[in-house]
N, C-alpha and C. Protein backbone atom coordinates (compact mmCIF):
# COMPACT_ATOMS: atom_id res chain seq x y z
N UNK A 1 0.85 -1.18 0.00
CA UNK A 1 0.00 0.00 0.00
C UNK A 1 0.89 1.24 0.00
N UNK A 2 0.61 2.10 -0.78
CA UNK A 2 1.33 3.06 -0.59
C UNK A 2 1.13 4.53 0.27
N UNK A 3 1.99 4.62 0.63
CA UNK A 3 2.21 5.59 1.83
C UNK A 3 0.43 7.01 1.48
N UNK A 4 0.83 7.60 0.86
CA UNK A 4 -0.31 8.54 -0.15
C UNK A 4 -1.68 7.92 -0.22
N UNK A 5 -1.92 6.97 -0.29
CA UNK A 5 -3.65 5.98 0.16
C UNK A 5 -3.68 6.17 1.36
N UNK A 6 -3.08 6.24 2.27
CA UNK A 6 -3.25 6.29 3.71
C UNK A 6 -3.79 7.66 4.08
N UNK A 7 -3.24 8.49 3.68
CA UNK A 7 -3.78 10.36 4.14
C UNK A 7 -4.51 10.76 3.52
N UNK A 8 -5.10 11.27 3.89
CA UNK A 8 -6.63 11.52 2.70
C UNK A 8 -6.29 13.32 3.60
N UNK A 9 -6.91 13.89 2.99
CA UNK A 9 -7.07 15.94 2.96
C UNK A 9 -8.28 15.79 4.53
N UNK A 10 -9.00 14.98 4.21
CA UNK A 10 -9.69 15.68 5.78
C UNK A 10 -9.46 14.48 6.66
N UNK A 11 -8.06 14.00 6.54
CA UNK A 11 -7.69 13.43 8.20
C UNK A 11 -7.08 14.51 9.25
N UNK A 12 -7.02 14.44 10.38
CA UNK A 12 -6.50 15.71 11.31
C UNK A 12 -4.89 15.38 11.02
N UNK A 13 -4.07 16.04 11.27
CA UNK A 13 -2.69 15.91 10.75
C UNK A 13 -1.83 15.20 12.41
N UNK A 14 -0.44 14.66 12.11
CA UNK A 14 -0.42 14.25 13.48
C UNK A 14 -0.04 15.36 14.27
N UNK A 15 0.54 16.33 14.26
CA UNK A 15 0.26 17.67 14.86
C UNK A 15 -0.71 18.04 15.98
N UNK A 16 -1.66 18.12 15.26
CA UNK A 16 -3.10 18.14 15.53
C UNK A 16 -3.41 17.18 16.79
N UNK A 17 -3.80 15.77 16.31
CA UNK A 17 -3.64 14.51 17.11
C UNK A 17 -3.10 14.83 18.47
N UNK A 18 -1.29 14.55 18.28
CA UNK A 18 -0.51 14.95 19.26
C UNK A 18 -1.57 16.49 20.51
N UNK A 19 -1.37 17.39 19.94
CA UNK A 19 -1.72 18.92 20.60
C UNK A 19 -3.32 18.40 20.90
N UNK A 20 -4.51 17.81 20.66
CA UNK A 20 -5.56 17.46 21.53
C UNK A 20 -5.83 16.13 22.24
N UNK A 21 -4.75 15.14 22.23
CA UNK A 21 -4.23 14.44 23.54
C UNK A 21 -4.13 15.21 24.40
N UNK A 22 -2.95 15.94 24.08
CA UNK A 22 -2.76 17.09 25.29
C UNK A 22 -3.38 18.02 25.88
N UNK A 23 -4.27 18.43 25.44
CA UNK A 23 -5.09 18.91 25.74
C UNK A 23 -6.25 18.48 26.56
N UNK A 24 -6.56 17.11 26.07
CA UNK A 24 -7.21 16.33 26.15
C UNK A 24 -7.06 15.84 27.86
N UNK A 25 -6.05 15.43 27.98
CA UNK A 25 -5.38 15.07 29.13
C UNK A 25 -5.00 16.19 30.20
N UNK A 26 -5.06 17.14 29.89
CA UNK A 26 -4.24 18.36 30.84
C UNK A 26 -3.49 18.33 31.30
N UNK A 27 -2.49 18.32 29.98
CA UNK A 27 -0.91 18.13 30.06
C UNK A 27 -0.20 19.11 30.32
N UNK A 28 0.69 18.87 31.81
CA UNK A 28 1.40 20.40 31.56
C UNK A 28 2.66 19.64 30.57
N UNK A 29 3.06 21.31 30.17
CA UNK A 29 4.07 20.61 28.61
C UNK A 29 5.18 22.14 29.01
N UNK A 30 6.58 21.45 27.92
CA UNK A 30 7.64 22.80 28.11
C UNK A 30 7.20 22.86 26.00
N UNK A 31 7.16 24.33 26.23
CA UNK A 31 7.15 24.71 25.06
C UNK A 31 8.72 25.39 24.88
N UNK A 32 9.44 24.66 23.82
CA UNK A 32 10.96 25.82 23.54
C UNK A 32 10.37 26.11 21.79
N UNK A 33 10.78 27.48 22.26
CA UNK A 33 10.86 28.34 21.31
C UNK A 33 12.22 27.96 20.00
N UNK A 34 11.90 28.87 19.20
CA UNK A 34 13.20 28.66 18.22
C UNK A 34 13.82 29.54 18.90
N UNK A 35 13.71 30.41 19.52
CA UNK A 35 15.02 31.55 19.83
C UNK A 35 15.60 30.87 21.34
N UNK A 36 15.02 29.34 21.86
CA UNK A 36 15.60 29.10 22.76
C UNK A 36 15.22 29.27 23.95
N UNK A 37 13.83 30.17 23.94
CA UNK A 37 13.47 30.27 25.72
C UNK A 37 12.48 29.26 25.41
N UNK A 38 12.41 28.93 27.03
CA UNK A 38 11.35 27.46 27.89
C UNK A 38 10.23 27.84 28.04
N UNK A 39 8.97 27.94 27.81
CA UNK A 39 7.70 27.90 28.54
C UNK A 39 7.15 26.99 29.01
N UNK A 40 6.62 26.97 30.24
CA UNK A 40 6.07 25.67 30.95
C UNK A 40 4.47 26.05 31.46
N UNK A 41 3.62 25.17 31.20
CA UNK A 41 2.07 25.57 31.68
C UNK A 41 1.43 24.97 31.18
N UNK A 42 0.06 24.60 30.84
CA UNK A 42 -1.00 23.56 31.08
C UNK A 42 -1.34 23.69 29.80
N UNK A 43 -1.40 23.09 28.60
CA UNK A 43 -1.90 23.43 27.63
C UNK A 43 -3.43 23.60 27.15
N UNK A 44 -3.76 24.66 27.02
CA UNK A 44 -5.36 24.78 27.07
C UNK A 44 -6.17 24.78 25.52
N UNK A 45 -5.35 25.12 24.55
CA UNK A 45 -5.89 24.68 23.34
C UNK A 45 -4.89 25.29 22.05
N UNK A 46 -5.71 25.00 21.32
CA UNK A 46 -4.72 24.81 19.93
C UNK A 46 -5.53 25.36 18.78
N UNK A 47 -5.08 25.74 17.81
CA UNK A 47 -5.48 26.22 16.67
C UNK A 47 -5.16 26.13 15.03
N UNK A 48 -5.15 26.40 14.15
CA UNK A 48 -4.32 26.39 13.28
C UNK A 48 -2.87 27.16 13.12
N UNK A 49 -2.77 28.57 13.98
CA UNK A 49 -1.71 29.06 14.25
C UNK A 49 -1.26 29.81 15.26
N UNK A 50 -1.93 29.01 16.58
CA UNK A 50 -1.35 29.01 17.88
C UNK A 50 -1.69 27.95 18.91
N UNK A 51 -1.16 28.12 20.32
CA UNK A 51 -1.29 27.25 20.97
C UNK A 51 -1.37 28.43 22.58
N UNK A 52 -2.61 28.11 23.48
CA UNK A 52 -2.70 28.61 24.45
C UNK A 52 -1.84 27.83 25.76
N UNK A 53 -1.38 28.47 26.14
CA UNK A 53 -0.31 27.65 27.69
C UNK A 53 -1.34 28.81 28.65
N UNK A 54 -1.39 27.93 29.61
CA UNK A 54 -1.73 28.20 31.38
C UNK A 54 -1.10 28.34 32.30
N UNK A 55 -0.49 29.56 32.84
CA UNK A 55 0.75 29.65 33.77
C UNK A 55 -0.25 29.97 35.37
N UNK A 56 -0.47 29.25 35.91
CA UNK A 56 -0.69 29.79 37.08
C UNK A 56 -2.57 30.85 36.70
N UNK A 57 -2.32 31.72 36.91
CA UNK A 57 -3.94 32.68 36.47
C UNK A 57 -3.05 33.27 35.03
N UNK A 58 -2.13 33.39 34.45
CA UNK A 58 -1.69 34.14 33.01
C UNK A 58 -2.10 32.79 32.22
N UNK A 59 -2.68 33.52 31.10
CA UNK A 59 -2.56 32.91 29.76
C UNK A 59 -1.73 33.45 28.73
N UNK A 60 -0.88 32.72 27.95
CA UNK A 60 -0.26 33.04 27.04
C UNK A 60 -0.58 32.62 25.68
N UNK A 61 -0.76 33.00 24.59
CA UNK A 61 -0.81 32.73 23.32
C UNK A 61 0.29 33.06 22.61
N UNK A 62 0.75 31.87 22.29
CA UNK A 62 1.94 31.51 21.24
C UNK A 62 1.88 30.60 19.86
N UNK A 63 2.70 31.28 18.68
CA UNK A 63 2.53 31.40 17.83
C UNK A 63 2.96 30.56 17.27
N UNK A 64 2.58 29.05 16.50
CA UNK A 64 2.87 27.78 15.97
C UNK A 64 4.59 28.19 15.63
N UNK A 65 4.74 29.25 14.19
CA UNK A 65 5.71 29.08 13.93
C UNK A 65 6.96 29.40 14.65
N UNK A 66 6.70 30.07 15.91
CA UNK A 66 8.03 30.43 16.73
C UNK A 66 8.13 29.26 17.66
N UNK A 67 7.60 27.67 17.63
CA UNK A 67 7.98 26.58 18.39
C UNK A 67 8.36 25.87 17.63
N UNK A 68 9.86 25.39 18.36
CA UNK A 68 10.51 24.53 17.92
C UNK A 68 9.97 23.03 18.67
N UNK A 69 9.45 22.69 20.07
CA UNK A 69 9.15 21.33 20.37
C UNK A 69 8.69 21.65 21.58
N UNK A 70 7.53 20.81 21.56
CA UNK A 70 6.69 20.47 22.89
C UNK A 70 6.64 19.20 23.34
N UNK A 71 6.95 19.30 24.69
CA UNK A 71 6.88 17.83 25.25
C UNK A 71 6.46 18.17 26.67
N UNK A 72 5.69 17.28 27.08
CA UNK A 72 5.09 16.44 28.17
C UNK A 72 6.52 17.09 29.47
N UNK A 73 5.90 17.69 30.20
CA UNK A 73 6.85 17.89 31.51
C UNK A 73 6.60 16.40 32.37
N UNK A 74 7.64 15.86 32.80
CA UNK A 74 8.14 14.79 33.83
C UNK A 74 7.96 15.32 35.05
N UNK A 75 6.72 15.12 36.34
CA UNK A 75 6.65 15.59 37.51
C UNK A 75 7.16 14.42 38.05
N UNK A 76 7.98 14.56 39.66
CA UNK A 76 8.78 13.91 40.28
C UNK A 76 7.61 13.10 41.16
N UNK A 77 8.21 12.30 41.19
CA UNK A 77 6.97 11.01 41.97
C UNK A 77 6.34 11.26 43.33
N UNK A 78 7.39 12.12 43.87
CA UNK A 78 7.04 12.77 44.99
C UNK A 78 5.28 13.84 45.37
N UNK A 79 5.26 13.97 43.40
CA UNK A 79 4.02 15.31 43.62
C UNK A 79 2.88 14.49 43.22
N UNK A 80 2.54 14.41 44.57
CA UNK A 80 0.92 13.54 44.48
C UNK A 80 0.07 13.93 43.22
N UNK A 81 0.42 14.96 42.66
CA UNK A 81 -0.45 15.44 40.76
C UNK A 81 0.29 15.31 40.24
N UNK A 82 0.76 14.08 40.10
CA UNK A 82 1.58 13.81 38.63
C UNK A 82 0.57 12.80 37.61
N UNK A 83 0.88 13.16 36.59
CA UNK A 83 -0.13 12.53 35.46
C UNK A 83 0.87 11.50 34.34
N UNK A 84 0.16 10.75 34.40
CA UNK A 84 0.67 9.48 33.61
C UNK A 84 0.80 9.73 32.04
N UNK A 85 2.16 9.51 31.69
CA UNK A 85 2.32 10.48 29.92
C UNK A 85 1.50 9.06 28.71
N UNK A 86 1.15 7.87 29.69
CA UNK A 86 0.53 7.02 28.86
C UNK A 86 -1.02 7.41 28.46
């Protein structure tokens, strides 16, 4: 089968997928930027060209193309709210 039969135009992209798991889950996540700074906060939703983080009572809106990678923050076993990345 070839790769191109598999994706069809109105599947959600894995992008997409990925960012409403997370969401889904109420994942806190580190967002790095391309210029290199960390953001850390709860991811609250997603768009075609942004992504809302939850810091505490601030919301931030950030802009798809200035992230370089989001991943799942690792809480220490110690913090009774830690959430399972399965």
């Amino acid at each position: 089968m070839d790769h191109q039969d598999v994706i069809t135009d109105n599947t959600d992209s894995l992008q997409d997928i990925v960012l409403n798991q997370m969401i889904a889950q109420q994942m806190q996540v580190a967002i790095y930027l391309i210029n290199g700074i960390k953001l850390e906060g709860l991811l609250k939703s997603a768009d075609k060209h942004t992504v809302q983080l939850e810091r505490g009572t601030e919301h931030q809106t950030v802009f798809k193309h200035s992230i370089s990678t989001i991943s799942p923050l690792v809480i220490s076993a110690s913090n009774s709210s830690a959430k399972s990345l399965s």
